[in-house]
C-alpha atoms as a PDB file:
ATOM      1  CA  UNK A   1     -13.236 -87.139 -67.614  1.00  0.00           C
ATOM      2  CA  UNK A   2     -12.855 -87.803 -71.241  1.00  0.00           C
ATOM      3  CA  UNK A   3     -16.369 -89.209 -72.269  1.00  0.00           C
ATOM      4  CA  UNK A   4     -15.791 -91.962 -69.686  1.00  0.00           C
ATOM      5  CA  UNK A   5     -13.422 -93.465 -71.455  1.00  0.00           C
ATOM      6  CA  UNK A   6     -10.449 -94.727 -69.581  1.00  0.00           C
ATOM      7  CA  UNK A   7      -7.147 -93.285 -70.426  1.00  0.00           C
ATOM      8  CA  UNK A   8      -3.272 -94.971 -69.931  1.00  0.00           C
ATOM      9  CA  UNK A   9       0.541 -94.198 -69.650  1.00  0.00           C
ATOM     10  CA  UNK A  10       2.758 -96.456 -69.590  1.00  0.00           C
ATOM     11  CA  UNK A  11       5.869 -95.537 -68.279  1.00  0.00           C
ATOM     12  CA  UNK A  12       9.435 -97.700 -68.782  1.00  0.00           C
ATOM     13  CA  UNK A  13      11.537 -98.766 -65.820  1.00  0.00           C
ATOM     14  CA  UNK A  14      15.134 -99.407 -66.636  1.00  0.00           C
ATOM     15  CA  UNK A  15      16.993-101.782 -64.152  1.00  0.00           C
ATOM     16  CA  UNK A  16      18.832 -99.549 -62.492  1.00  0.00           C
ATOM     17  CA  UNK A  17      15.777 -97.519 -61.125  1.00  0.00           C
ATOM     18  CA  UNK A  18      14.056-101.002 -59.818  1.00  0.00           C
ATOM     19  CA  UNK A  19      15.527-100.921 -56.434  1.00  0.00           C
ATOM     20  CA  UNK A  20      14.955 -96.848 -56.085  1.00  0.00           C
ATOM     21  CA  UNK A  21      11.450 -97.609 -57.075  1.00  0.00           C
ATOM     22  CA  UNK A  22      10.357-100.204 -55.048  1.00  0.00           C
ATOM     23  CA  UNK A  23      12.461 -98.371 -51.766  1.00  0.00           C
ATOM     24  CA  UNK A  24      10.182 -94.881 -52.795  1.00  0.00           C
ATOM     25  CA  UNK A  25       7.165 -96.672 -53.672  1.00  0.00           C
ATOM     26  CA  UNK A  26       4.772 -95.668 -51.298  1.00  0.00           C
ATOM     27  CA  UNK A  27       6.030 -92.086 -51.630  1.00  0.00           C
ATOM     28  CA  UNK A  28       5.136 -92.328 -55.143  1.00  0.00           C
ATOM     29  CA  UNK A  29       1.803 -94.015 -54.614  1.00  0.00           C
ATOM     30  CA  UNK A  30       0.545 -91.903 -52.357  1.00  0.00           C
ATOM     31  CA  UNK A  31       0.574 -88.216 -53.982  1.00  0.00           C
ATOM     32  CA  UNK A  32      -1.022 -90.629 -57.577  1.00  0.00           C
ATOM     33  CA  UNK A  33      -3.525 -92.530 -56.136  1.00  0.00           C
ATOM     34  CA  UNK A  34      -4.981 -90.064 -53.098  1.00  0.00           C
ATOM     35  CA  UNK A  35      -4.310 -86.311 -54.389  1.00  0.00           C
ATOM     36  CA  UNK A  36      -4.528 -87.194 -58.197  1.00  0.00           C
ATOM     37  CA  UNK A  37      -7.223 -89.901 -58.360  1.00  0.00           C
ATOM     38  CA  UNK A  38      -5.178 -91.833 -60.665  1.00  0.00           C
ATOM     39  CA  UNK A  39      -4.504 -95.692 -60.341  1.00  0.00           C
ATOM     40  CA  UNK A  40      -0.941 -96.681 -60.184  1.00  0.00           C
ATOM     41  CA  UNK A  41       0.590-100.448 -60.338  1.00  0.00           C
ATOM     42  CA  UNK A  42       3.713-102.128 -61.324  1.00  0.00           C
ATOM     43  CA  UNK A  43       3.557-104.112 -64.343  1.00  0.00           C
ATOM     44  CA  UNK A  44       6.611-106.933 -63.305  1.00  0.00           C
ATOM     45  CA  UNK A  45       6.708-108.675 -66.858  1.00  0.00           C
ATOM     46  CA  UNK A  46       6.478-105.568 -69.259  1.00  0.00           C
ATOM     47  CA  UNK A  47       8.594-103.484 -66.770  1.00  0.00           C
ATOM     48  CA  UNK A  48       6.571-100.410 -66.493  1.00  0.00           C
ATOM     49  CA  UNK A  49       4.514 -98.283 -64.304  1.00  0.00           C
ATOM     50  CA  UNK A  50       0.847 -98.656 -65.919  1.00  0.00           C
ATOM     51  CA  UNK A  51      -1.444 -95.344 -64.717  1.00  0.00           C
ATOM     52  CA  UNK A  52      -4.961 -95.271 -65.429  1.00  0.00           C
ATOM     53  CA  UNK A  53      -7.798 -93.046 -65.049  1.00  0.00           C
ATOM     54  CA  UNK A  54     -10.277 -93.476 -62.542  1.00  0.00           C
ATOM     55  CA  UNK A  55     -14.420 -92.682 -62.496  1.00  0.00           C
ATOM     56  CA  UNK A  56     -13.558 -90.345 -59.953  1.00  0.00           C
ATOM     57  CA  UNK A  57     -10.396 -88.685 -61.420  1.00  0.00           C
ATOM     58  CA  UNK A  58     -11.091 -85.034 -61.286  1.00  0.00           C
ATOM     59  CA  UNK A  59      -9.378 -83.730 -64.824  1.00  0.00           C
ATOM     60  CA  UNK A  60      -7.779 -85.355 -67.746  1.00  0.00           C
ATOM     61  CA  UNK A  61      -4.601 -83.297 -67.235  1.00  0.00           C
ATOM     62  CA  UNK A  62      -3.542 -85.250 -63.742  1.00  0.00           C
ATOM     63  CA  UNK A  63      -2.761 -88.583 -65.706  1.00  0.00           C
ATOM     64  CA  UNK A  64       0.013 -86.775 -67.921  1.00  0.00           C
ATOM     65  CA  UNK A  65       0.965 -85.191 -64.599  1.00  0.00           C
ATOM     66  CA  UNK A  66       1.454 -87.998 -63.056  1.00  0.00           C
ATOM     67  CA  UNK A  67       3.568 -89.421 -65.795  1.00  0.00           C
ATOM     68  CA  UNK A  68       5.813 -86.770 -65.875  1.00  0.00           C
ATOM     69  CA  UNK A  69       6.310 -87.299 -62.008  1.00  0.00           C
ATOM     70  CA  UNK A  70       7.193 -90.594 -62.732  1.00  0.00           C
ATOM     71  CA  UNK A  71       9.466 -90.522 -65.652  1.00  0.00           C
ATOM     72  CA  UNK A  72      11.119 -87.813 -63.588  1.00  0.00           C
ATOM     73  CA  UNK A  73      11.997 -89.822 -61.142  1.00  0.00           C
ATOM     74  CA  UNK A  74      12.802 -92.849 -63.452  1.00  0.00           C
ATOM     75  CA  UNK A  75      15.635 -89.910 -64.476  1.00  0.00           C
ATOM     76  CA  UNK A  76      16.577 -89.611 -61.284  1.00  0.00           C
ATOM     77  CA  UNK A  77      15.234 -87.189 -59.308  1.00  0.00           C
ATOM     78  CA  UNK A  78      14.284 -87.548 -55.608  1.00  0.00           C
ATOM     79  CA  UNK A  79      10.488 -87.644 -54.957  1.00  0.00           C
ATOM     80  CA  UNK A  80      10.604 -84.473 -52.805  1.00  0.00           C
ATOM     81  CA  UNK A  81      11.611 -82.532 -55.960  1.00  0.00           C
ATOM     82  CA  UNK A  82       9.508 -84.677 -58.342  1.00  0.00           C
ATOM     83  CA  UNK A  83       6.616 -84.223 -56.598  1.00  0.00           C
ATOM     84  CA  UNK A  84       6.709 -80.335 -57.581  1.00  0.00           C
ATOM     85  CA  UNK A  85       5.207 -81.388 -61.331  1.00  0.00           C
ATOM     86  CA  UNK A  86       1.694 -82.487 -59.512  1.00  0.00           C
ATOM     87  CA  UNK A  87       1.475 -79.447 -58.173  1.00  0.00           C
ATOM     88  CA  UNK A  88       2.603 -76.928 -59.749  1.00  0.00           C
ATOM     89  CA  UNK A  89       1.604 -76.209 -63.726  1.00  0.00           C
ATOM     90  CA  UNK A  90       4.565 -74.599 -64.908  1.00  0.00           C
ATOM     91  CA  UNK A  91       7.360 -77.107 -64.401  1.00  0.00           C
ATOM     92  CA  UNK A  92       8.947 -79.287 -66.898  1.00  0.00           C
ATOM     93  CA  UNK A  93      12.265 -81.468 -67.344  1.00  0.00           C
ATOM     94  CA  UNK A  94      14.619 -81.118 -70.038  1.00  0.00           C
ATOM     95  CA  UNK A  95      17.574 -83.201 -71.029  1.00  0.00           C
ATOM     96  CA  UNK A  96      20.529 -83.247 -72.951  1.00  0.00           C
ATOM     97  CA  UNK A  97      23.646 -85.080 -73.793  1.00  0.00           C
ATOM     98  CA  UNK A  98      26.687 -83.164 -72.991  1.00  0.00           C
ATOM     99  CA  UNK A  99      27.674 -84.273 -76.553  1.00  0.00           C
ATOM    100  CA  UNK A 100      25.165 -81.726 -77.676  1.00  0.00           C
ATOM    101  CA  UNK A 101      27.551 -79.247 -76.554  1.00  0.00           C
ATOM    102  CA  UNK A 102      31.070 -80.546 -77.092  1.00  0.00           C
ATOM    103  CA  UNK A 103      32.541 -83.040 -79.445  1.00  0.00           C
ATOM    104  CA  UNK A 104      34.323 -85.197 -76.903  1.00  0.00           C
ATOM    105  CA  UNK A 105      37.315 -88.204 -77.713  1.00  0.00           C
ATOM    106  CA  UNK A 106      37.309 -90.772 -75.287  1.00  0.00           C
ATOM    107  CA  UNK A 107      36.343 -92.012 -71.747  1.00  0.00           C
ATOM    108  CA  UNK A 108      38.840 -89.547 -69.581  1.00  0.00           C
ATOM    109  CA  UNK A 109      37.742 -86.396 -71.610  1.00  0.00           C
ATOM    110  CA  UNK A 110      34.246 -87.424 -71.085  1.00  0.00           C
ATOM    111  CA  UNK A 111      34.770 -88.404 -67.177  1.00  0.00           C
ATOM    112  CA  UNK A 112      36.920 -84.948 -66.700  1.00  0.00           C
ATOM    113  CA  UNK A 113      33.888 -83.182 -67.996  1.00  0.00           C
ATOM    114  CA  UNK A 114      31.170 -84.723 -66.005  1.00  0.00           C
ATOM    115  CA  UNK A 115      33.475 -83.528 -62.996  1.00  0.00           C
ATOM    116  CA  UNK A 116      33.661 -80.200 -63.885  1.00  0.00           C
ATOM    117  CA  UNK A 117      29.942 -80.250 -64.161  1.00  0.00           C
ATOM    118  CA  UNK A 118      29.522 -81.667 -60.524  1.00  0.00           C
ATOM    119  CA  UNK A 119      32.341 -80.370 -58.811  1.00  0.00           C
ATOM    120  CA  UNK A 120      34.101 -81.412 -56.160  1.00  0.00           C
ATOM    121  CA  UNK A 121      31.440 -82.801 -53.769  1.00  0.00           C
ATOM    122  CA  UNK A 122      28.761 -81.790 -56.237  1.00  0.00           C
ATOM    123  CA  UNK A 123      29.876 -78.187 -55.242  1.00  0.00           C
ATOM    124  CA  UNK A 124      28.965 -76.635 -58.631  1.00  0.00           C
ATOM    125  CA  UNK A 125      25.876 -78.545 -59.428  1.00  0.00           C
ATOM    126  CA  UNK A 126      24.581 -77.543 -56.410  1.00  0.00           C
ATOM    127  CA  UNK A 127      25.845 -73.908 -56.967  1.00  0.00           C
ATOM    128  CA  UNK A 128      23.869 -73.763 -60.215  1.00  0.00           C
ATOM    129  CA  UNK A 129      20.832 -75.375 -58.909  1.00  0.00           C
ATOM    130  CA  UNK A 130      20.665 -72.664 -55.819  1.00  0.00           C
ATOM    131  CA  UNK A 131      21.213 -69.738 -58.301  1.00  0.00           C
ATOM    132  CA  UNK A 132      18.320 -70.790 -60.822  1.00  0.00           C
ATOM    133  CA  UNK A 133      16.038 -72.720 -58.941  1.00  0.00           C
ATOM    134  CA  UNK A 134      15.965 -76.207 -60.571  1.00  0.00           C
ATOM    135  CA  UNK A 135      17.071 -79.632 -59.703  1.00  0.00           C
ATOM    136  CA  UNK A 136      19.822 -81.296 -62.287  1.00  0.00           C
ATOM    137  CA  UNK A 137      20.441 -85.047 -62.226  1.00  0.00           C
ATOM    138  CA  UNK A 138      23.940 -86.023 -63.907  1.00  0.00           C
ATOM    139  CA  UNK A 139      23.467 -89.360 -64.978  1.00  0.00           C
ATOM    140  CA  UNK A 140      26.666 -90.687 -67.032  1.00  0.00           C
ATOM    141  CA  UNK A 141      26.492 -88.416 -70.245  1.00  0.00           C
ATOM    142  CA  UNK A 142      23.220 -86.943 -70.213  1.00  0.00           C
ATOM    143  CA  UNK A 143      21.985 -84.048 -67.878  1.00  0.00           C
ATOM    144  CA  UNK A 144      18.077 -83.695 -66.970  1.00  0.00           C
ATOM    145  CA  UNK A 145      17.074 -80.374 -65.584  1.00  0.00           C
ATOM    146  CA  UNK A 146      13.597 -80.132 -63.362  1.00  0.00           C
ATOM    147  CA  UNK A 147      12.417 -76.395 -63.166  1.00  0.00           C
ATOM    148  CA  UNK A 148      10.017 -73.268 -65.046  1.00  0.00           C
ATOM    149  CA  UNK A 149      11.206 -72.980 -68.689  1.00  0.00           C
ATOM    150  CA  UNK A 150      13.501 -69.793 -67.797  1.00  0.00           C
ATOM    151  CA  UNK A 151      15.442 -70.909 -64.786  1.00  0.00           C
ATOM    152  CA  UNK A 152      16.164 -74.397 -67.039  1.00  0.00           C
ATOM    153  CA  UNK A 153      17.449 -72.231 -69.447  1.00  0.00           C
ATOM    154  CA  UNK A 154      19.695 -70.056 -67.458  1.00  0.00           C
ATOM    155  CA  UNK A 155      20.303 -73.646 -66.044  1.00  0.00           C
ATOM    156  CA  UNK A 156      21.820 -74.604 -69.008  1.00  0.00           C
ATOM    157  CA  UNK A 157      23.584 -71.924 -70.180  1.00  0.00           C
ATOM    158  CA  UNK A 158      25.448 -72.267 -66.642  1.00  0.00           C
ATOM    159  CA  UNK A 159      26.101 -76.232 -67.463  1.00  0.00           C
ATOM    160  CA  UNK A 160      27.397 -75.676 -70.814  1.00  0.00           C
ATOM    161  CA  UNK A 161      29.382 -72.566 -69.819  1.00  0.00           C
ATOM    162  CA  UNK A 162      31.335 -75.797 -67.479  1.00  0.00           C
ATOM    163  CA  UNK A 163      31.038 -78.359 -70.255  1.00  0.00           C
ATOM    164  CA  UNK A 164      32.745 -75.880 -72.143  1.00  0.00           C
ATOM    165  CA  UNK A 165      35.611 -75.321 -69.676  1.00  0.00           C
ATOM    166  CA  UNK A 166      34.860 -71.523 -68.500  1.00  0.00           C
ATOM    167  CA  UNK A 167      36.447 -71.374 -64.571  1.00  0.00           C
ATOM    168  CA  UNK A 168      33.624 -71.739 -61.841  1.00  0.00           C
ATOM    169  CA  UNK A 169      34.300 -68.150 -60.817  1.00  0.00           C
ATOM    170  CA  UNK A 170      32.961 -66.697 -63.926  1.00  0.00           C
ATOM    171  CA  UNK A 171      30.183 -69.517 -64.121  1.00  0.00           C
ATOM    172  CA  UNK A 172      29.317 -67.902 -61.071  1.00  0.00           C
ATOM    173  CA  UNK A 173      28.839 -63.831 -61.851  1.00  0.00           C
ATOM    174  CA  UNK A 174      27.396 -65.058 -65.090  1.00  0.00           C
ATOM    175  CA  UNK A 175      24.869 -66.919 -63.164  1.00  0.00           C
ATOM    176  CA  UNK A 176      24.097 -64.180 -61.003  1.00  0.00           C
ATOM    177  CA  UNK A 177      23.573 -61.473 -63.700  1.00  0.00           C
ATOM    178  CA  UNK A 178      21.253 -64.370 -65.411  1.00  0.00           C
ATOM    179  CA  UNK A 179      19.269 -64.400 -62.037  1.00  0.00           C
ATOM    180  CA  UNK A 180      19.304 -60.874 -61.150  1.00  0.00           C
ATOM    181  CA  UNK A 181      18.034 -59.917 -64.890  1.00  0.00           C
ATOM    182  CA  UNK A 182      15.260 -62.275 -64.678  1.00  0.00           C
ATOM    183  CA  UNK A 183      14.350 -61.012 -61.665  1.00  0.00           C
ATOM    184  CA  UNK A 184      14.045 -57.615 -63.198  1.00  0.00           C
ATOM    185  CA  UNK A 185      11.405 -58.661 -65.609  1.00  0.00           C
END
């Protein structure tokens, strides 16, 4: 550990992730307090989840670990897919507005896109997710991506290709030349 010196995260619980959180809870306490030697509790009043380093806690690096696993699923992931950042190094989460990519007027032009990103029955989310390897999480106008740095970024190019109104079929061989080139290198 750090000198013995206790180290914190605090991480921010909006509402809407209050009833997810306390449903998952013991999923997420678990793989923190067992695996990671990190201490985990609610904070009801401030509305975060307060980690803190134990005597025991085997490296410095597992309390930002467990943060990101946490504020990932604060953005929505499921635990099963969250749960990837304590164990594995080279994972991160990156998120975007879709106003990043196009200037949008109004509430229908915003909702049509969020469709097209999704699909019908989540269709093409799930197509892009298979074909790079990462987990996306549409929540109303932003988009958070879970994955290694170059499947997020074929990812993305996939999501904005949809944002940007390309059909699904050529989303689709773009996304496989993507894949098939980064499985080259």
């Amino acid at each position: 550990m750090s000198n013995g010196k206790v180290e914190f995260r605090m991480i921010y619980v909006p509402r809407h992730r209050y009833a997810p959180l306390k449903k998952s809870w013991m999923d997420i306490y678990a793989p923190i307090y067992e695996e990671m030697k990190i201490d985990i509790r609610m904070n009801l009043r401030a509305q975060k989840v307060e980690l803190k380093t134990r005597k025991d806690t085997p490296d410095i690096t597992n309390l930002q670990k467990c943060a990101d696993f946490v504020q990932a699923f604060m953005l929505g992931f499921e635990v099963i897919d969250a749960i990837a950042l304590l164990r594995l190094d080279e994972l991160y989460v990156e998120s975007f507005e879709i106003k990043d990519v196009r200037r949008l007027s109004g509430k229908a032009q915003l909702s049509r896109t969020i469709g097209r990103v999704a699909g019908k029955g989540g269709k093409n989310k799930f197509e892009i997710e298979n074909g790079s390897t990462t987990r996306i999480v549409v929540a109303d106008h932003k988009i958070h991506i879970l994955g290694s740095f170059a499947n997020i970024k074929i990812a993305r190019s996939a999501i904005c290709l949809s944002i940007l109104g390309s059909p699904q079929p050529k989303i689709r061989a773009k996304l496989r030349a993507l894949t098939a080139r980064l499985a080259e290198r």
